[in-house]
N, C-alpha and C. Protein backbone atom coordinates (compact mmCIF):
# COMPACT_ATOMS: atom_id res chain seq x y z
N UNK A 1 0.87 -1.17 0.00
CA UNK A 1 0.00 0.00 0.00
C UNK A 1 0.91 1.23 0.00
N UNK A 2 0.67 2.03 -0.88
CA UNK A 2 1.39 3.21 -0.89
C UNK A 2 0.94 4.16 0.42
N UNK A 3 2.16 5.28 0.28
CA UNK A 3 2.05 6.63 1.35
C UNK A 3 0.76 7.11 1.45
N UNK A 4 0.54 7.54 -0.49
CA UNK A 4 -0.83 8.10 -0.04
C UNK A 4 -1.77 7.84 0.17
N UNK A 5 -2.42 6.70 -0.26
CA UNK A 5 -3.58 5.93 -0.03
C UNK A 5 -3.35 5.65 1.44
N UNK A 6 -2.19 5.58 2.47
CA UNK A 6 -2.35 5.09 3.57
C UNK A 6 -2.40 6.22 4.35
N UNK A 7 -2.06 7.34 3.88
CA UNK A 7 -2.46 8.57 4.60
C UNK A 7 -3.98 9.04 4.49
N UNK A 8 -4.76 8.39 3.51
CA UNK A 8 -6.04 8.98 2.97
C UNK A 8 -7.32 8.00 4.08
N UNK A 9 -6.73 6.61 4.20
CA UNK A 9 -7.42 5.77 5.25
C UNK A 9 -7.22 6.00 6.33
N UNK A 10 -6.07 6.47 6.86
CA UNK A 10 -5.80 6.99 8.52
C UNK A 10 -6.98 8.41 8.64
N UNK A 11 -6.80 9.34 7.75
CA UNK A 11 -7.74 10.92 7.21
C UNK A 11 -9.44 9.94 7.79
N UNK A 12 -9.28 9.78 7.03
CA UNK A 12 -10.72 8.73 7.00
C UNK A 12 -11.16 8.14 8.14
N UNK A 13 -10.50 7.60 8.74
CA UNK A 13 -10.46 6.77 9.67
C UNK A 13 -10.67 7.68 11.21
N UNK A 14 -10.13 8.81 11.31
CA UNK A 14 -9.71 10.07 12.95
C UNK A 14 -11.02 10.57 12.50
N UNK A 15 -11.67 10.71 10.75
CA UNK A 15 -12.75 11.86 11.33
C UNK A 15 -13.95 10.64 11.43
N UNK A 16 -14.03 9.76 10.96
CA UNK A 16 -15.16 8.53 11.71
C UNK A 16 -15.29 8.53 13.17
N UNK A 17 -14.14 8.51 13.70
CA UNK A 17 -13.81 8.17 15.42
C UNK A 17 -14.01 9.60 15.85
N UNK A 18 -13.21 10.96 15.35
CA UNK A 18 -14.26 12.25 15.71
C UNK A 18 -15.19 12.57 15.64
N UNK A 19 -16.49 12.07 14.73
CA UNK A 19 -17.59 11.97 14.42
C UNK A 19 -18.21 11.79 15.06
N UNK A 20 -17.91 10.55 15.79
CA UNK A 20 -18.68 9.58 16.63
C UNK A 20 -18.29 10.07 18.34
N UNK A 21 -16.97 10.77 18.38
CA UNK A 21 -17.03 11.65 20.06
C UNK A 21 -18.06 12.65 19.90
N UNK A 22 -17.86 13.23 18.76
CA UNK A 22 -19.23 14.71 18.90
C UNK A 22 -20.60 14.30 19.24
N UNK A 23 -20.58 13.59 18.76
CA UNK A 23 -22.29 12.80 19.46
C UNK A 23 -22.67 12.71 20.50
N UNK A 24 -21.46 11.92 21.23
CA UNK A 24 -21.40 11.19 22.64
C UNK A 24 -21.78 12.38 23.61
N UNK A 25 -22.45 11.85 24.42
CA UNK A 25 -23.32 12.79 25.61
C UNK A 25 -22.33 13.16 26.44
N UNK A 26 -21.30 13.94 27.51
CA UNK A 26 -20.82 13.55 28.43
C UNK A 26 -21.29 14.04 29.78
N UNK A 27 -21.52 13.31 30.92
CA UNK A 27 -22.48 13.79 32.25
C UNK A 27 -21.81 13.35 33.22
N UNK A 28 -22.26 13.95 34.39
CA UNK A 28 -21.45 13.64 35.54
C UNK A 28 -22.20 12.19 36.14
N UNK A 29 -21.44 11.62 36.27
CA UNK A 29 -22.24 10.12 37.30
C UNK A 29 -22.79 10.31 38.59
N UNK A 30 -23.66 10.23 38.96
CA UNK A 30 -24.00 10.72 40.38
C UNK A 30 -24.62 9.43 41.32
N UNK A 31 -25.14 9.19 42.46
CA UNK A 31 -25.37 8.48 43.15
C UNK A 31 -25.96 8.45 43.55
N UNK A 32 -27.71 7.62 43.76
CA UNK A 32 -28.44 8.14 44.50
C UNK A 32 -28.88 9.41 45.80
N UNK A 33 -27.71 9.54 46.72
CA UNK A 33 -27.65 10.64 47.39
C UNK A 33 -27.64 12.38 45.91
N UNK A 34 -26.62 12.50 45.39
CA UNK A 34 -26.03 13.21 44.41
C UNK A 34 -27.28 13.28 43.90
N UNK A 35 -28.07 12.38 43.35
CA UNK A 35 -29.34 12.65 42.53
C UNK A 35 -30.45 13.68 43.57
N UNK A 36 -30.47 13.03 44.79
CA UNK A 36 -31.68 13.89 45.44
C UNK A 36 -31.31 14.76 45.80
N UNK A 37 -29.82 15.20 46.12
CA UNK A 37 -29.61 17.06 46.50
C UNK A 37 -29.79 17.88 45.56
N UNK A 38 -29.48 17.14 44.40
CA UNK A 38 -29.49 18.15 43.02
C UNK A 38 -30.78 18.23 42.72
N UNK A 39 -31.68 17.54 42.71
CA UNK A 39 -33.20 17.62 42.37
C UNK A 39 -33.94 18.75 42.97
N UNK A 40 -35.05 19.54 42.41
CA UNK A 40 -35.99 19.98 43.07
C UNK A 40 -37.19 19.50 43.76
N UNK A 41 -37.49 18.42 42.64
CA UNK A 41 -38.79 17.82 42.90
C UNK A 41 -38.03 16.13 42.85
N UNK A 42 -38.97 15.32 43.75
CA UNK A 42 -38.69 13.83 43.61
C UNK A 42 -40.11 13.27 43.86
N UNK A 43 -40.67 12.47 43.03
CA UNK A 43 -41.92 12.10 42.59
C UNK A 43 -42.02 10.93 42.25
N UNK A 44 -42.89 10.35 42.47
CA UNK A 44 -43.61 9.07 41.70
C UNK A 44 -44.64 9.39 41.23
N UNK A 45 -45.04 9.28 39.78
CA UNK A 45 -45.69 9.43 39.09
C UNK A 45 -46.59 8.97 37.85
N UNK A 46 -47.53 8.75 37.22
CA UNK A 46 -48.32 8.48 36.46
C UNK A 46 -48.27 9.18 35.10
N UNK A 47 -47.83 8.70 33.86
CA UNK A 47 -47.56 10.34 33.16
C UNK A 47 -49.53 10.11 32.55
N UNK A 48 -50.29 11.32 32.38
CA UNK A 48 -51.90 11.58 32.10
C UNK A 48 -51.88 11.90 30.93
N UNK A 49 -50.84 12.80 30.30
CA UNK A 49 -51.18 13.45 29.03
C UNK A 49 -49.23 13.75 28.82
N UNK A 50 -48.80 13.80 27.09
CA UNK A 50 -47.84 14.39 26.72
C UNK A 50 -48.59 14.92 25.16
N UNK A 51 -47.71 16.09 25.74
CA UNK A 51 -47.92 17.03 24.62
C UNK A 51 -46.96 18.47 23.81
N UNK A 52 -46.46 17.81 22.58
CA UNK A 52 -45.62 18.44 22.15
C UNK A 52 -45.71 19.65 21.59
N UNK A 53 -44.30 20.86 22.16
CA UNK A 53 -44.96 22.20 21.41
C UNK A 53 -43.33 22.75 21.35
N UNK A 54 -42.99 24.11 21.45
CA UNK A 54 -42.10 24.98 21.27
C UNK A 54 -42.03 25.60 22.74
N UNK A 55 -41.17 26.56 23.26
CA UNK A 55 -40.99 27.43 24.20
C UNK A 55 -40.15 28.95 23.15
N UNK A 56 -40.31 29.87 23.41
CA UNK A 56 -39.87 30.65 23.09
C UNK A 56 -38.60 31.22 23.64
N UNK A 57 -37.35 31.89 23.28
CA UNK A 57 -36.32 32.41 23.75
C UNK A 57 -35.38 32.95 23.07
N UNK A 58 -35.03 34.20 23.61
CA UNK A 58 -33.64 34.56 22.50
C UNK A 58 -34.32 34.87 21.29
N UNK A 59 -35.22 35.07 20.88
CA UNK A 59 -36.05 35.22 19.08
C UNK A 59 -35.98 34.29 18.25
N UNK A 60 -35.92 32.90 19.06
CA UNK A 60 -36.01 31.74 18.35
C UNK A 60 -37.29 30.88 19.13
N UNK A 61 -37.27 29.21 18.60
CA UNK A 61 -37.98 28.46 19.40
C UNK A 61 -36.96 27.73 19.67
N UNK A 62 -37.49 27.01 21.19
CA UNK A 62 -36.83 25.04 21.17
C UNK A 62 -37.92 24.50 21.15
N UNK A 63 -37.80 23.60 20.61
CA UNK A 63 -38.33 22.32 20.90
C UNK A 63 -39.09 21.75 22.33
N UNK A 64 -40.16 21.27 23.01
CA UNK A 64 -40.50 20.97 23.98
C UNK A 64 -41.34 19.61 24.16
N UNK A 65 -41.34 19.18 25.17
CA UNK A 65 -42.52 18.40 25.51
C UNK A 65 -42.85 18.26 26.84
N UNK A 66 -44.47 18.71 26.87
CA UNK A 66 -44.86 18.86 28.49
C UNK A 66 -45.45 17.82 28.58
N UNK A 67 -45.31 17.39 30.19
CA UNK A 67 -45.43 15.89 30.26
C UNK A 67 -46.72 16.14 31.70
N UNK A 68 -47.83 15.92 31.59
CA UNK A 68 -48.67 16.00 33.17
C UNK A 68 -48.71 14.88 33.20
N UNK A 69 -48.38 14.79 34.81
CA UNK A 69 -48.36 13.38 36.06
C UNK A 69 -49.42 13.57 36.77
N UNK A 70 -49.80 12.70 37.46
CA UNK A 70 -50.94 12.25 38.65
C UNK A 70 -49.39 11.58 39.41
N UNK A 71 -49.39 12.34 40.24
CA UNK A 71 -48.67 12.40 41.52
C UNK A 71 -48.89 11.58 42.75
N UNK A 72 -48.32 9.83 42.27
CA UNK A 72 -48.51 8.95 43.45
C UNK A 72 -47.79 9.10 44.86
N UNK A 73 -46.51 9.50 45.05
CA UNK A 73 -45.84 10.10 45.95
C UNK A 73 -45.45 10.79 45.76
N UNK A 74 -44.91 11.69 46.90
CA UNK A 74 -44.37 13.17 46.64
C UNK A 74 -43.12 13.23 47.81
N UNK A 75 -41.93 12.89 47.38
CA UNK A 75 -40.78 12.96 48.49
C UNK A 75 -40.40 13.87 48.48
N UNK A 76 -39.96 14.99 47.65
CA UNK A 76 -39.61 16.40 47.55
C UNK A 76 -40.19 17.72 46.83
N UNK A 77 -40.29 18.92 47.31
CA UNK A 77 -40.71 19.69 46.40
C UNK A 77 -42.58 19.81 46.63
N UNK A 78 -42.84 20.72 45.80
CA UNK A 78 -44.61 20.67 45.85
C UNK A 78 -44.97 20.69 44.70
N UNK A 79 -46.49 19.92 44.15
CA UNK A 79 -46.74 19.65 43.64
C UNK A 79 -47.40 20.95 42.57
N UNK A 80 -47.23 20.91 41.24
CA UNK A 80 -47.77 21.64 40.77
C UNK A 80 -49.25 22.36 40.78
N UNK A 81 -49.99 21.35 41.09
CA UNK A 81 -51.21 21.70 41.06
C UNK A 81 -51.98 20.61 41.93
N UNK A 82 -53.01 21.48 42.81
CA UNK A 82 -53.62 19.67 43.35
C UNK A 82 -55.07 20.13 43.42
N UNK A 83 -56.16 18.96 42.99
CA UNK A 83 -57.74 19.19 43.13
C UNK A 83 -57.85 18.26 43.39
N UNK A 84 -58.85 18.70 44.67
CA UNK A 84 -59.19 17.64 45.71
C UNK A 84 -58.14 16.82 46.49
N UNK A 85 -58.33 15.54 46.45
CA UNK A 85 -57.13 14.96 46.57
C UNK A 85 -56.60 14.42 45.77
N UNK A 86 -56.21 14.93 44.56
CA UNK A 86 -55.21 14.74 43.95
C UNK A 86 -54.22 15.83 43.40
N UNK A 87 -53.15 15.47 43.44
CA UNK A 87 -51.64 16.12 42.89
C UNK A 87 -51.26 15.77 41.90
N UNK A 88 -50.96 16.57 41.22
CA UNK A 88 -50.64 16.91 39.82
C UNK A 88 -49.50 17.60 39.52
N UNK A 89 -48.53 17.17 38.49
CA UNK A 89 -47.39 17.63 38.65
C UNK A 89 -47.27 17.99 37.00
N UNK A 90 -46.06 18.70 36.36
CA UNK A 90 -46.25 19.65 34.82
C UNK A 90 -45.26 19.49 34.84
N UNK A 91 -44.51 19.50 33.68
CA UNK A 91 -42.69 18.53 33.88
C UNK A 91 -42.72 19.69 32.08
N UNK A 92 -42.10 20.42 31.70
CA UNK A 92 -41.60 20.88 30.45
C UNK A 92 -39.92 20.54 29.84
N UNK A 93 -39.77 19.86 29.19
CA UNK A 93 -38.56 19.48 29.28
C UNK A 93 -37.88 19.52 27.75
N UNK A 94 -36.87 20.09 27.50
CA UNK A 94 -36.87 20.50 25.94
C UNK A 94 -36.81 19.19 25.21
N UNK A 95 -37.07 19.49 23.86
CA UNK A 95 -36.47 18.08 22.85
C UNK A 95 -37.77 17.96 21.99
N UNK A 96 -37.93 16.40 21.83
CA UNK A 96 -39.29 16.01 20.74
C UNK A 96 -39.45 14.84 21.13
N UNK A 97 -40.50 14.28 20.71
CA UNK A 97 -40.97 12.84 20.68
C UNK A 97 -40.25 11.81 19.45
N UNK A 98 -39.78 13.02 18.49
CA UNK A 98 -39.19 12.09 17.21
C UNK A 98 -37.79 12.21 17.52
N UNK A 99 -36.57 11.55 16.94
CA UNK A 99 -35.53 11.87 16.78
C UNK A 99 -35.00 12.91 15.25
N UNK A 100 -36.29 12.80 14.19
CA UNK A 100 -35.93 13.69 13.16
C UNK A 100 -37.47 13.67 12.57
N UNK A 101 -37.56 14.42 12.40
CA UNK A 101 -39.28 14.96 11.69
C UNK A 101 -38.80 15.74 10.27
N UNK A 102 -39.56 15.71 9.03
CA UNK A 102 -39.28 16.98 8.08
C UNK A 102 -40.25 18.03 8.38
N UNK A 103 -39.55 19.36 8.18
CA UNK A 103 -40.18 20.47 8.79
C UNK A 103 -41.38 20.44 7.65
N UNK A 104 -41.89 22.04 7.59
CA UNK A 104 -42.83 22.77 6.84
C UNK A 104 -42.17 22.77 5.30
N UNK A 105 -41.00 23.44 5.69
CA UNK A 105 -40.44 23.72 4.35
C UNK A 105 -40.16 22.25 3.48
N UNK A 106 -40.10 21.35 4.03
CA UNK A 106 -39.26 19.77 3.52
C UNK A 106 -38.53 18.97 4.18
N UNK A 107 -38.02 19.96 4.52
CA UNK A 107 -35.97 19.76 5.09
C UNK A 107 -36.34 19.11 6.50
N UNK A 108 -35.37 17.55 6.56
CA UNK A 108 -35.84 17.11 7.61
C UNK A 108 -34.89 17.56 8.96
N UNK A 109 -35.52 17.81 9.91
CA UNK A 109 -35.14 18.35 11.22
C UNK A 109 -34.61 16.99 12.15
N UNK A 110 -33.65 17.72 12.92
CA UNK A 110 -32.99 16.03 13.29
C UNK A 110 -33.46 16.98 15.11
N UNK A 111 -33.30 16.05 16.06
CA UNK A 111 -33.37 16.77 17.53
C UNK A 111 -32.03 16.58 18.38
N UNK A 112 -31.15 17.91 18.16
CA UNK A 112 -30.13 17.45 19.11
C UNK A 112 -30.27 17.13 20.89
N UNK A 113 -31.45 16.81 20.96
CA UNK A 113 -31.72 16.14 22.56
C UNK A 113 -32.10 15.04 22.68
N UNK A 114 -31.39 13.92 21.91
CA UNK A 114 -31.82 12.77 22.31
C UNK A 114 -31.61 12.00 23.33
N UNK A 115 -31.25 12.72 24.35
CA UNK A 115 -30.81 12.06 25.56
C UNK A 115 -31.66 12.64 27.15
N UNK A 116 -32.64 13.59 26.36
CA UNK A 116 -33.59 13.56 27.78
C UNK A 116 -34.90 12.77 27.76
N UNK A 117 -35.18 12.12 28.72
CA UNK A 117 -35.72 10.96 28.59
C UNK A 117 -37.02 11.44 28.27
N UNK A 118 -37.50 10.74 27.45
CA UNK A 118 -39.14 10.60 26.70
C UNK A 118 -39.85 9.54 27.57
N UNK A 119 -40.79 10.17 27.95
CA UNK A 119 -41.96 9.16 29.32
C UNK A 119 -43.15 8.97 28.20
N UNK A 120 -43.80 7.81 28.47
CA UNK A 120 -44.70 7.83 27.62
C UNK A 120 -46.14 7.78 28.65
N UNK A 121 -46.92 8.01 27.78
CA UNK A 121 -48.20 8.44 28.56
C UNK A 121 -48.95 6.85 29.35
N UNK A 122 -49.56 6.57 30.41
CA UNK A 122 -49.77 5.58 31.01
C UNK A 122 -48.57 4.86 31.66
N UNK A 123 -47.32 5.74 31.52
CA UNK A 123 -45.79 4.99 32.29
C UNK A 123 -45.42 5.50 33.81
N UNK A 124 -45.49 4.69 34.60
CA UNK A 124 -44.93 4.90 35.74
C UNK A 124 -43.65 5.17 35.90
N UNK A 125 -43.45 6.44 36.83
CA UNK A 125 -42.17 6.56 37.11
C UNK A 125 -41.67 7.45 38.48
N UNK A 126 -40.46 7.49 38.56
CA UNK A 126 -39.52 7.85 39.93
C UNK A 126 -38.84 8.99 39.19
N UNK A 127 -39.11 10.20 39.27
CA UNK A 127 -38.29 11.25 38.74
C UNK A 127 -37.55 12.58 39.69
N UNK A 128 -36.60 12.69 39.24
CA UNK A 128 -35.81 13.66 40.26
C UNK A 128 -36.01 14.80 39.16
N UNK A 129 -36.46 16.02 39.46
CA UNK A 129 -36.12 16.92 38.82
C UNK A 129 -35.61 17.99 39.13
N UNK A 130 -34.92 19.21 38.18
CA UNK A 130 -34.43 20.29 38.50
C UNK A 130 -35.37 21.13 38.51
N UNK A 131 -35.26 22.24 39.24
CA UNK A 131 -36.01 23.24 39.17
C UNK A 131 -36.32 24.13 37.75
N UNK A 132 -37.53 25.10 37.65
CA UNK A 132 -37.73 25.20 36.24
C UNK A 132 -36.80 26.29 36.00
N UNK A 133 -36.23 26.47 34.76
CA UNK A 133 -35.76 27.60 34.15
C UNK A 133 -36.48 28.43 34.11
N UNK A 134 -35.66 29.81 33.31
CA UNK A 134 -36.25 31.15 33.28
C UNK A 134 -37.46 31.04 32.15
N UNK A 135 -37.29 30.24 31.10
CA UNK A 135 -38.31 29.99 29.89
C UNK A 135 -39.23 28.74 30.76
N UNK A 136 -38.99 28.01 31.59
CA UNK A 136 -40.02 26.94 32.43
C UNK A 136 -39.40 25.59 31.96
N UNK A 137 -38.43 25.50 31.67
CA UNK A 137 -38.19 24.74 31.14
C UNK A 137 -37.11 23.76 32.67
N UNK A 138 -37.55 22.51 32.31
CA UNK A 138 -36.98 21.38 33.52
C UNK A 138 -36.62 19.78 32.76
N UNK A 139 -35.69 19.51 33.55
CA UNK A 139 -35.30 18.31 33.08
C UNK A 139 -34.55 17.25 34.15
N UNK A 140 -34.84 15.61 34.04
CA UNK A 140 -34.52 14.78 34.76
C UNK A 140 -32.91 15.38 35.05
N UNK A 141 -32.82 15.05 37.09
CA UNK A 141 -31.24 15.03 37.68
C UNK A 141 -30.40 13.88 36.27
N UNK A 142 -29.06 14.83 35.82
CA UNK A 142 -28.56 13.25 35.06
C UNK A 142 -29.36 12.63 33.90
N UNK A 143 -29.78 13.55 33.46
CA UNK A 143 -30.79 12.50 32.06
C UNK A 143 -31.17 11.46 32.75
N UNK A 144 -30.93 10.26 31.88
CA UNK A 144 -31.55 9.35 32.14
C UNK A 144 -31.64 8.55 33.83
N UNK A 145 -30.32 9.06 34.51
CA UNK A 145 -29.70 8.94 35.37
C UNK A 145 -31.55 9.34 36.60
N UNK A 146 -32.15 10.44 36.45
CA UNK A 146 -33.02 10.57 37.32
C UNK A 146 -34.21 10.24 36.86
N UNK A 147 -34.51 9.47 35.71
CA UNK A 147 -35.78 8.99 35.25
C UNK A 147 -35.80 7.30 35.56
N UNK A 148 -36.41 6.91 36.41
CA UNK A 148 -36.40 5.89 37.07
C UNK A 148 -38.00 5.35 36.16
N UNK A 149 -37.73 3.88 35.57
CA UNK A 149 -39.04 3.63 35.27
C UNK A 149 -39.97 2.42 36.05
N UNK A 150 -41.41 2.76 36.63
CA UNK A 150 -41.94 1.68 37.49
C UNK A 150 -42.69 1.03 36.74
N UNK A 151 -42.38 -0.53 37.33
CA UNK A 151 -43.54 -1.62 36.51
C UNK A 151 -43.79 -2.60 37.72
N UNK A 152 -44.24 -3.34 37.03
CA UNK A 152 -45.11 -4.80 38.04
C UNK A 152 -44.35 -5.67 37.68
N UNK A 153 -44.05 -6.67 39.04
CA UNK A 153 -43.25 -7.96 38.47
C UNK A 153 -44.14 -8.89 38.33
N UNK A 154 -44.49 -9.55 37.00
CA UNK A 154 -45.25 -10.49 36.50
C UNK A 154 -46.73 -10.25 36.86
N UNK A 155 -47.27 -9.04 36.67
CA UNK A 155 -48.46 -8.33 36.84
C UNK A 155 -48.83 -8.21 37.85
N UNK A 156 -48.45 -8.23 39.60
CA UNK A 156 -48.58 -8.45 40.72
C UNK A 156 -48.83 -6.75 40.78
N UNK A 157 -49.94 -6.81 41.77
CA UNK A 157 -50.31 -5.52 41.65
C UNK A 157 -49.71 -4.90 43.20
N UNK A 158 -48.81 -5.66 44.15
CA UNK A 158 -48.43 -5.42 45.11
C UNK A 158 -47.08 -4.92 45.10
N UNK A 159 -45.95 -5.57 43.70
CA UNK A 159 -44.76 -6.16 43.77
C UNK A 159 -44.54 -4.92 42.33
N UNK A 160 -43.56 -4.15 42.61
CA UNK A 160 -43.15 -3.24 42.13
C UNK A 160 -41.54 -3.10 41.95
N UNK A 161 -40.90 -3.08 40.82
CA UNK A 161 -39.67 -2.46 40.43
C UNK A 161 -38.84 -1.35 39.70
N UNK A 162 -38.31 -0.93 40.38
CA UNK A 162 -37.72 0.25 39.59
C UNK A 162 -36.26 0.23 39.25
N UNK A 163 -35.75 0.80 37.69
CA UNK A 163 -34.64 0.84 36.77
C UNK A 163 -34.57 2.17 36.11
N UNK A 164 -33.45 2.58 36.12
CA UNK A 164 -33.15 3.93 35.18
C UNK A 164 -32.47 4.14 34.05
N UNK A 165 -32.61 4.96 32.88
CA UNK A 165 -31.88 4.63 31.94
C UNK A 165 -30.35 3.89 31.87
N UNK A 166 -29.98 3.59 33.45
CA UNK A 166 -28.44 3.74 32.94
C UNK A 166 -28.52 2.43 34.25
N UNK A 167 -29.68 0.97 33.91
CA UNK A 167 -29.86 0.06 35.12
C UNK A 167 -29.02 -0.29 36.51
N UNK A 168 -29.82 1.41 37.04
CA UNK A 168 -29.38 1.59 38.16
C UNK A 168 -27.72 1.40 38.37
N UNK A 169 -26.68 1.96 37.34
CA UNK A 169 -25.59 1.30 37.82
C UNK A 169 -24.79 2.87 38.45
N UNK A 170 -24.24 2.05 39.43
CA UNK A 170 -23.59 3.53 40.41
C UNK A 170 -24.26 4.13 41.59
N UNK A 171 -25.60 3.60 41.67
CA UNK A 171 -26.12 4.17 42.77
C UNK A 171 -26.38 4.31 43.78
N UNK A 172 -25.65 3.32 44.21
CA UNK A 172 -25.09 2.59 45.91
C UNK A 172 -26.69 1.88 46.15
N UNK A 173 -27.42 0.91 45.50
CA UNK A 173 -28.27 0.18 45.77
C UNK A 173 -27.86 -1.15 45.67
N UNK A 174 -26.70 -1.68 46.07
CA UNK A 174 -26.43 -3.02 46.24
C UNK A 174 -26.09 -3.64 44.70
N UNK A 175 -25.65 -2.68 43.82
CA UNK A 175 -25.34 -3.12 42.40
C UNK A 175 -26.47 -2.43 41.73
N UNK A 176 -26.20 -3.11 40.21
CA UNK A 176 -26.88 -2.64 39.03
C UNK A 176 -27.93 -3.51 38.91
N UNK A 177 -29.07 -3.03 37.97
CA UNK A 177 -30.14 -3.82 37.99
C UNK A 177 -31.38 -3.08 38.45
N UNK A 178 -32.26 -3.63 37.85
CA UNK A 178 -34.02 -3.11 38.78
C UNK A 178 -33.68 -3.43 40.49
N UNK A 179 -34.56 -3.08 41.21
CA UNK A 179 -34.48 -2.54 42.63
C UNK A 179 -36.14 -2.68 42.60
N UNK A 180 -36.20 -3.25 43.90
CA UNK A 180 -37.93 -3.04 44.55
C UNK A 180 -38.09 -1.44 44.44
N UNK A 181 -39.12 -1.44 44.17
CA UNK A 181 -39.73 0.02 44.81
C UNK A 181 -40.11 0.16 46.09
N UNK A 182 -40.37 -0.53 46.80
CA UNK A 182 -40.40 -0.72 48.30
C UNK A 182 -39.04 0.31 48.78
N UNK A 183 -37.87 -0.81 48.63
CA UNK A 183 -36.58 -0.23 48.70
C UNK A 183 -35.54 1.23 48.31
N UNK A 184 -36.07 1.48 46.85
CA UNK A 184 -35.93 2.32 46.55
C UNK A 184 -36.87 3.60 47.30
N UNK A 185 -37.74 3.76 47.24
CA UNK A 185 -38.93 4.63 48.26
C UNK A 185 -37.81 4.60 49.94
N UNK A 186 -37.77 3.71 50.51
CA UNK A 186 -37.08 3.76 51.48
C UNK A 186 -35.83 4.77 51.31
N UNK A 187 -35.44 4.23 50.51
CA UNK A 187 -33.78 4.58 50.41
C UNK A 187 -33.73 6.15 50.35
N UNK A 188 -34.90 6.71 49.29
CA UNK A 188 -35.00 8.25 48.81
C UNK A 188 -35.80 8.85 50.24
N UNK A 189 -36.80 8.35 50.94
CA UNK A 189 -37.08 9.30 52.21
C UNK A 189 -35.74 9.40 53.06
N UNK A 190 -34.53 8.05 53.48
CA UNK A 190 -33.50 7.72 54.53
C UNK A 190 -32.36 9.14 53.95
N UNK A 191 -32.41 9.55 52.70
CA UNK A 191 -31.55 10.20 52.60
C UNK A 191 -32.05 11.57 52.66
N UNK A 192 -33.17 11.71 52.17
CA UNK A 192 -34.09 13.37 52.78
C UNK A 192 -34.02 13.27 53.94
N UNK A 193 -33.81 12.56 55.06
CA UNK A 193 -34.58 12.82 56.45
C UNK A 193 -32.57 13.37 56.91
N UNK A 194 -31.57 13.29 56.02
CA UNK A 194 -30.86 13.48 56.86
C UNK A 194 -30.31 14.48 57.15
């Protein structure tokens, strides 16, 4: 193989592997404790409705999606809204539901936020959040890191587990992996109370 052709595959080769760092997300790892100081709100929740729109700022738009919860627990923070007895919580968090849509004009739109977590409507979950921005805008402690998702083990309507985008790894819960919700609930009041 000649000089130049082997200089033209190395060329080739650094901007593939640079390509592919520009993408890459980079975030701080945090730890269950780390997750709930940084949070405003810590919730268990029901998501009721998502609904995608814009926020305004700067003389542009972003991208958004507001997410309303029915508010099964409430470990931190107050609830957005409550009637009767129920609590209700409003989560605005930038990004889209798609990863690329074509706009008005044609031209397809890609979403550089693919890394704040998308809840889908009827999904249970454990969310830490930050407080809202100046435009209202809020988003999970850690991306995926504070979006904890709840389900049923083998449809048991007693027996509950919870996992986060990143299965639970790092969070001083006895390893990686789903976690009772029992446990987890424990674990998030033991570290508020201290």
């Amino acid at each position: 193989m000649n000089w130049k052709k082997s200089s033209y595959l190395f060329a080739a080769a650094s901007l593939l592997i640079l390509t592919a760092q520009v993408q890459a997300t980079s975030m701080l790892h945090m730890d269950l404790g780390e997750l709930a100081t940084r949070a405003d709100k810590i919730f268990r929740g029901t998501v009721i409705s998502v609904k995608e729109g814009t926020v305004e700022t700067g003389g542009g738009e972003l991208p958004a999606v507001t997410y309303r919860l029915r508010v099964d627990e409430l470990f931190k923070g107050q609830a957005t809204e409550v009637k009767g007895d129920k609590a209700l919580m409003e989560i605005r968090m930038i990004g889209s539901l798609v990863h690329s849509k074509p706009g008005a004009d044609g031209v397809v739109k890609l979403s550089g936020f693919r890394d704040v977590p998308k809840l889908k409507e009827g999904g249970d979950y454990v969310l830490f959040t930050t407080a809202e921005s100046s435009i209202g805008l809020s988003v999970t402690v850690g991306l995926g890191q504070g979006a904890f998702n709840v389900y049923s083990v083998d449809g048991a309507r007693d027996q509950f587990m919870a996992v986060n985008e990143f299965n639970n790894a790092g969070l001083g819960l006895n390893g990686a992996g789903p976690v009772e919700y029992d446990k987890l609930s424990a674990q998030i009041h033991a570290l508020l109370s201290q």
